[in-house]
C-alpha atoms as a PDB file:
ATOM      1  CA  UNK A   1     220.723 124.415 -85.784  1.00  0.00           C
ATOM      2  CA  UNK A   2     220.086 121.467 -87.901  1.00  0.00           C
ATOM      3  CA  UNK A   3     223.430 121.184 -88.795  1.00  0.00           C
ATOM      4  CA  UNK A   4     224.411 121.404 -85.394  1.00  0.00           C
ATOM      5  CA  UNK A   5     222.013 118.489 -84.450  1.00  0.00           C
ATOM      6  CA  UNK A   6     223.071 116.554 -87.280  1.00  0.00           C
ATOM      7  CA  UNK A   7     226.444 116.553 -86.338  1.00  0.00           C
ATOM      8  CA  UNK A   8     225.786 115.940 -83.220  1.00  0.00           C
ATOM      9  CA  UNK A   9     224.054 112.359 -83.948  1.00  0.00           C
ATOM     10  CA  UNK A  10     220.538 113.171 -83.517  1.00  0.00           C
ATOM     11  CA  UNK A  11     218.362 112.250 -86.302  1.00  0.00           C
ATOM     12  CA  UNK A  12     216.662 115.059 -87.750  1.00  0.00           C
ATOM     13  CA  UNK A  13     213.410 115.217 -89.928  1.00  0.00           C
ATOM     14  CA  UNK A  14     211.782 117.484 -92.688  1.00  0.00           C
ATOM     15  CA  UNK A  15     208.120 117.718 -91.575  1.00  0.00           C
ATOM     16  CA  UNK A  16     206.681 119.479 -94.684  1.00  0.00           C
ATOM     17  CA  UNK A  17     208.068 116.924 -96.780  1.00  0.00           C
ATOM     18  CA  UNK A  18     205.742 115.807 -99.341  1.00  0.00           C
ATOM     19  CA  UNK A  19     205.041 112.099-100.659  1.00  0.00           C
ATOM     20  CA  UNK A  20     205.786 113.451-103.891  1.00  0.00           C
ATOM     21  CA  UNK A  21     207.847 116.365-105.920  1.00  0.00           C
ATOM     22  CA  UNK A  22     205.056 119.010-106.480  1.00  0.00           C
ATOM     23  CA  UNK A  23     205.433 120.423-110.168  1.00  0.00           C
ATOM     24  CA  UNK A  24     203.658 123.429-111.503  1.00  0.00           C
ATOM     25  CA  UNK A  25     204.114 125.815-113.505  1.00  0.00           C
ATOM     26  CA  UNK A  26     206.362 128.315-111.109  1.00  0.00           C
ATOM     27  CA  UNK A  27     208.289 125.664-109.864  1.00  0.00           C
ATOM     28  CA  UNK A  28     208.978 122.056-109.089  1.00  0.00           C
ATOM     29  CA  UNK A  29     209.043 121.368-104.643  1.00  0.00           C
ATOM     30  CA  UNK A  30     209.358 118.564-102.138  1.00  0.00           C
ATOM     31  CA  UNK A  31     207.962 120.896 -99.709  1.00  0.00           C
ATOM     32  CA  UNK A  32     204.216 121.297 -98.523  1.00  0.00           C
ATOM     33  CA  UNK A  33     202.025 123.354 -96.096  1.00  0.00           C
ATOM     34  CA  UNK A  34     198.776 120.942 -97.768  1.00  0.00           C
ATOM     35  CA  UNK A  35     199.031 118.560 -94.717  1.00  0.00           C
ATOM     36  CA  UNK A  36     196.816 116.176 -97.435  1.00  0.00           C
ATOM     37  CA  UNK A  37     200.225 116.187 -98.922  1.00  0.00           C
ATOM     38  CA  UNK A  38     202.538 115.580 -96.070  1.00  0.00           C
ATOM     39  CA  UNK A  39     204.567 111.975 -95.582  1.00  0.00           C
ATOM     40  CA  UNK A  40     204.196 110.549 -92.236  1.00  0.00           C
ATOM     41  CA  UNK A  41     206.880 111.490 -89.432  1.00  0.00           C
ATOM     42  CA  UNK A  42     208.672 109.035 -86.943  1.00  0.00           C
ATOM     43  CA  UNK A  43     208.172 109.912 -83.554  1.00  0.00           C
ATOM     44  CA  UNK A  44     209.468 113.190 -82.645  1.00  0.00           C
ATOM     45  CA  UNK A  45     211.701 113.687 -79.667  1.00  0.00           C
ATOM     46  CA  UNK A  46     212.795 117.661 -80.200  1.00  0.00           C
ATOM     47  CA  UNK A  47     211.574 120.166 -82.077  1.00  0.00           C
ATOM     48  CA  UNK A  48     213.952 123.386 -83.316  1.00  0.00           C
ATOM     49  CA  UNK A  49     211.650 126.045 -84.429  1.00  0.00           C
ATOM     50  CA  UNK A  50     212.130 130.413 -83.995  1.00  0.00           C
ATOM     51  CA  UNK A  51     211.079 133.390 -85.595  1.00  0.00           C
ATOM     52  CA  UNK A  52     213.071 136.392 -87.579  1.00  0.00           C
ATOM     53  CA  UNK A  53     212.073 140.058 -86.484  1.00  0.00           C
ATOM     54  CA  UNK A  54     213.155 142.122 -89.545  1.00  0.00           C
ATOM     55  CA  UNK A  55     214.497 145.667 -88.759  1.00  0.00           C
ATOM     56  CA  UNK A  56     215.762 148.866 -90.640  1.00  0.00           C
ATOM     57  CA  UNK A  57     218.828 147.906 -89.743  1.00  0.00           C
ATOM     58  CA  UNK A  58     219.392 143.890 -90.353  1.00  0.00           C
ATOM     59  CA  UNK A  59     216.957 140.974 -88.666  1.00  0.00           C
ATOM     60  CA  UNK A  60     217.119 139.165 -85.347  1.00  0.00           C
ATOM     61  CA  UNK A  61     216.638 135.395 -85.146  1.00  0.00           C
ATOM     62  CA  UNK A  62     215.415 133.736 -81.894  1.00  0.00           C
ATOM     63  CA  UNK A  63     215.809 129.877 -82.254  1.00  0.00           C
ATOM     64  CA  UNK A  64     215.013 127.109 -79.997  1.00  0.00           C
ATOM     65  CA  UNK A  65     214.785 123.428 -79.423  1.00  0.00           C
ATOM     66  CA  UNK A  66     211.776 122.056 -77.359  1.00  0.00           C
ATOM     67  CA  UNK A  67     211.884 118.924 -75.926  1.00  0.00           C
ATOM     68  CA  UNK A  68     208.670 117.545 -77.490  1.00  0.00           C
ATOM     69  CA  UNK A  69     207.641 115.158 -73.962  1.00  0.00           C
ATOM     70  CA  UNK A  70     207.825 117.634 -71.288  1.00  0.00           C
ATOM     71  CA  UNK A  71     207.786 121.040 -73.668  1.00  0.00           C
ATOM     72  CA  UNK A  72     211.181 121.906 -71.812  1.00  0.00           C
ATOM     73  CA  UNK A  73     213.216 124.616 -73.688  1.00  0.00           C
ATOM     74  CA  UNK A  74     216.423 122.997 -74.092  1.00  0.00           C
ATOM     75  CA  UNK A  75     218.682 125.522 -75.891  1.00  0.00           C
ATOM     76  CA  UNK A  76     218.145 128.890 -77.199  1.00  0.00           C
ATOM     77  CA  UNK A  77     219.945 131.259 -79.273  1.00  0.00           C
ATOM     78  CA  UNK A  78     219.861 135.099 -80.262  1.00  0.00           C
ATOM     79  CA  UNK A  79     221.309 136.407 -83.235  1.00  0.00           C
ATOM     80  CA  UNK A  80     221.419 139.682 -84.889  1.00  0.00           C
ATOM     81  CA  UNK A  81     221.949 139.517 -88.772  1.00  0.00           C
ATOM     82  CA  UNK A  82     223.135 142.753 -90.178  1.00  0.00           C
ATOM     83  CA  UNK A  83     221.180 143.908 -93.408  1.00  0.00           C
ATOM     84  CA  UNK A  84     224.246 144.721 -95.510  1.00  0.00           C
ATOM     85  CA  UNK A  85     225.479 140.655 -95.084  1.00  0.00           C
END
């Protein structure tokens, strides 16, 4: 969905991006759940977030954008991914 948005002309954000590149010894990330580590953000206007139920069988992603002012789903999406992809 972030490409989608991207292409679209919206302006799209990383929020767990760090200040810094994060280097131990397992690996080197830009990424962060530490919010002590988290740049600042621009003002948000959407958010796309979802969630991924696995099954036996393959996993089904629910995604969403929320408009971030009035909470207002604006799209949504359902996908099945089979396991064997």
């Amino acid at each position: 969905m972030i490409t989608e948005a991207t292409k679209r002309g919206f302006s799209t954000q990383e929020f767990k991006l760090s200040n810094d590149i994060i280097v131990s010894d397992e690996s080197d990330r830009v990424l962060t759940r530490n919010i002590d580590q988290l740049s600042n953000i621009e003002r948000v206007d959407f958010y796309i977030t979802g969630t991924m139920v696995y099954q036996e069988s393959g996993a089904v992603v629910n995604a969403r954008i929320i408009n971030a002012r009035n909470k207002n789903i604006v799209a949504a999406a359902t996908r099945f991914f089979p396991a064997e992809l």
